[in-house]
C-alpha atoms as a PDB file:
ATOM      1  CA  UNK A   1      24.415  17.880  -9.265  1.00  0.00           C
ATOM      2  CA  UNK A   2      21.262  17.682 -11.378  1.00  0.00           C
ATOM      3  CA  UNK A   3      18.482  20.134 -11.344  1.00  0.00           C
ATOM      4  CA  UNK A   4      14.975  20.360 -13.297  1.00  0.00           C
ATOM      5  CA  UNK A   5      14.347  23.533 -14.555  1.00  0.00           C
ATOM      6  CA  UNK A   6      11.372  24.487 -16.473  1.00  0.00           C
ATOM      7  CA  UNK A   7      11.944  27.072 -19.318  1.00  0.00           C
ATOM      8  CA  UNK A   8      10.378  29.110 -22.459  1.00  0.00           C
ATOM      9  CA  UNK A   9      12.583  29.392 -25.549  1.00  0.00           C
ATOM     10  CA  UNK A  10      12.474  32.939 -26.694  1.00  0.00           C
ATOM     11  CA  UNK A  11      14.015  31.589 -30.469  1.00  0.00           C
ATOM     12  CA  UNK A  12      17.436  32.301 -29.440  1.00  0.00           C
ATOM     13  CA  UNK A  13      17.997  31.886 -25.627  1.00  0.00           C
ATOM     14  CA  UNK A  14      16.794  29.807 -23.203  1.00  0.00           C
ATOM     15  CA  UNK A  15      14.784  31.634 -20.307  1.00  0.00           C
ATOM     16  CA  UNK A  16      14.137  30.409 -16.714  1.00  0.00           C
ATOM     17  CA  UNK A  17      10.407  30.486 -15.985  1.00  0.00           C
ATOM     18  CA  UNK A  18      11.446  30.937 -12.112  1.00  0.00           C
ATOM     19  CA  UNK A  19      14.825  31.131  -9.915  1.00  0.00           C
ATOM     20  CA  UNK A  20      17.156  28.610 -10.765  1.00  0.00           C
ATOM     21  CA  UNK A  21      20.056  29.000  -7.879  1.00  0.00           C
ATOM     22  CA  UNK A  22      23.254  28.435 -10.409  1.00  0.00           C
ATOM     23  CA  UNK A  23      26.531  30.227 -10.724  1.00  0.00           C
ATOM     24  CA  UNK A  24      26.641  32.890 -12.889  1.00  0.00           C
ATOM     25  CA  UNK A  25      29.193  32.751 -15.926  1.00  0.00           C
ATOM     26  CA  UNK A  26      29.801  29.084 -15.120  1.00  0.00           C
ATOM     27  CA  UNK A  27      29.019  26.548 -18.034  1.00  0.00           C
ATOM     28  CA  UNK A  28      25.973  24.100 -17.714  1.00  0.00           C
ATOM     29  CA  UNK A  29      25.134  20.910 -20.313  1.00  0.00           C
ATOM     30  CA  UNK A  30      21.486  20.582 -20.387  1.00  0.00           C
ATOM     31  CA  UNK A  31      18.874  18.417 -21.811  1.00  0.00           C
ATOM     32  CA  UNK A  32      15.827  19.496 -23.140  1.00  0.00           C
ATOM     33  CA  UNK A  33      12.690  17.606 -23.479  1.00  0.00           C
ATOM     34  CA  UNK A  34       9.283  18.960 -24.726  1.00  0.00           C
ATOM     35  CA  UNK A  35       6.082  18.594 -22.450  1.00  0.00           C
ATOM     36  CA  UNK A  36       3.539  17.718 -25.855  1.00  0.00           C
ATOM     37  CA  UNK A  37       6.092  14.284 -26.036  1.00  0.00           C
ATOM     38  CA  UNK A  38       6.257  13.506 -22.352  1.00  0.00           C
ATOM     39  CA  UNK A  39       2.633  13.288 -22.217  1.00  0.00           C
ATOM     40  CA  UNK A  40       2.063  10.946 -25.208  1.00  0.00           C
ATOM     41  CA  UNK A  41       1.751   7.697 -22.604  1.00  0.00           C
ATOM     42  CA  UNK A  42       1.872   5.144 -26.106  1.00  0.00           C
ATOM     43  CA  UNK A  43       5.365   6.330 -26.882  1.00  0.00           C
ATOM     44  CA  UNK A  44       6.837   5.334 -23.228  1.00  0.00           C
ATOM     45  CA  UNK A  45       8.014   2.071 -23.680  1.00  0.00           C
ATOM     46  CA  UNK A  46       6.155   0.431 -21.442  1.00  0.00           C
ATOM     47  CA  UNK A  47       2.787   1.390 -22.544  1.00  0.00           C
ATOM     48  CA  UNK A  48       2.376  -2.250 -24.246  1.00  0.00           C
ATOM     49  CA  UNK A  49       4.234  -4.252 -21.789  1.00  0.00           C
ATOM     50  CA  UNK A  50       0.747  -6.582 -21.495  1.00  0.00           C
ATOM     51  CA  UNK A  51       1.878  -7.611 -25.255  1.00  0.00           C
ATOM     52  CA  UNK A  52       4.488  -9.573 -23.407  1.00  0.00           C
ATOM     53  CA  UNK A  53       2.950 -11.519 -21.574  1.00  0.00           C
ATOM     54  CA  UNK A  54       2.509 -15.621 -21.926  1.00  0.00           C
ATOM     55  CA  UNK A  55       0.271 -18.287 -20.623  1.00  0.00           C
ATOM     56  CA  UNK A  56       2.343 -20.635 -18.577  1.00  0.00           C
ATOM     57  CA  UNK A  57      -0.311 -22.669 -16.732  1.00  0.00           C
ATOM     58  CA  UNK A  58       1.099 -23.058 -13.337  1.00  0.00           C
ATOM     59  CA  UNK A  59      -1.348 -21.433 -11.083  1.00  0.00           C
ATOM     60  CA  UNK A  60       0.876 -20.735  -8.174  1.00  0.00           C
ATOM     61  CA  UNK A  61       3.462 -18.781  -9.967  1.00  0.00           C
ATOM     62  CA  UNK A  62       2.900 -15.423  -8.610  1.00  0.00           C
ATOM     63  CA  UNK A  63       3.002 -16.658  -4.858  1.00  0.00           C
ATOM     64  CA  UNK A  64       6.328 -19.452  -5.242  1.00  0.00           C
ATOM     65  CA  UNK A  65       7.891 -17.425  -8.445  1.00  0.00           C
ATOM     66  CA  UNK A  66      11.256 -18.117  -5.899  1.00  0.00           C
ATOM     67  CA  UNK A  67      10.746 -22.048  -6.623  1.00  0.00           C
ATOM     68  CA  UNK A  68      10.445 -21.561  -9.979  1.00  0.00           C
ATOM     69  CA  UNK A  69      12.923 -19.377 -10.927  1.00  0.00           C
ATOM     70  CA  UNK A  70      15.732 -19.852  -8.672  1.00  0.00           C
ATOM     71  CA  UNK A  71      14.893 -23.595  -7.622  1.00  0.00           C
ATOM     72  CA  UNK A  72      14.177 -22.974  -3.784  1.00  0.00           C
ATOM     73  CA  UNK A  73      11.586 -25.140  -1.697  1.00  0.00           C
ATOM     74  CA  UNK A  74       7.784 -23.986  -2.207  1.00  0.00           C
ATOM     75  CA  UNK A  75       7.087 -21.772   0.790  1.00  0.00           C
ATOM     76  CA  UNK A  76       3.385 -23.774   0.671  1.00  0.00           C
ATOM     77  CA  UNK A  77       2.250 -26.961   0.389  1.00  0.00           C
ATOM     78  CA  UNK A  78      -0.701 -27.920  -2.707  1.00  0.00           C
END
């Protein structure tokens, strides 16, 4: 089971900002992430994906990208 929960540090506990439906006295791992970081869109990985990108010159790639890359007859004719 995985939950999301959103929560204030207090500088020594963690504390639910709403109901969180667990079992009391029963041990949890969690993760913690900070919202400031989340929200910094040039840190996710894909933020320069366009760098990537090269000039192939075949105009039709996007609509018979199954010719090319797996070899199967163009779906339409030049």
């Amino acid at each position: 089971m995985t939950k999301t929960l959103e929560v204030v540090y207090d500088g020594s506990v963690f504390r639910p900002s709403g109901p969180v439906n667990l079992e009391a006295g029963k041990k949890y791992t969690i993760s913690v992430s900070s919202p400031d970081k989340d929200n910094d869109v040039e840190q996710d990985p894909a933020f320069d994906i366009a760098s990537l990108a090269v000039t192939t010159d075949i105009p039709d790639l996007s609509t018979e990208h199954d010719h090319y890359l797996y070899g199967l007859p163009k779906r339409r004719s030049p």
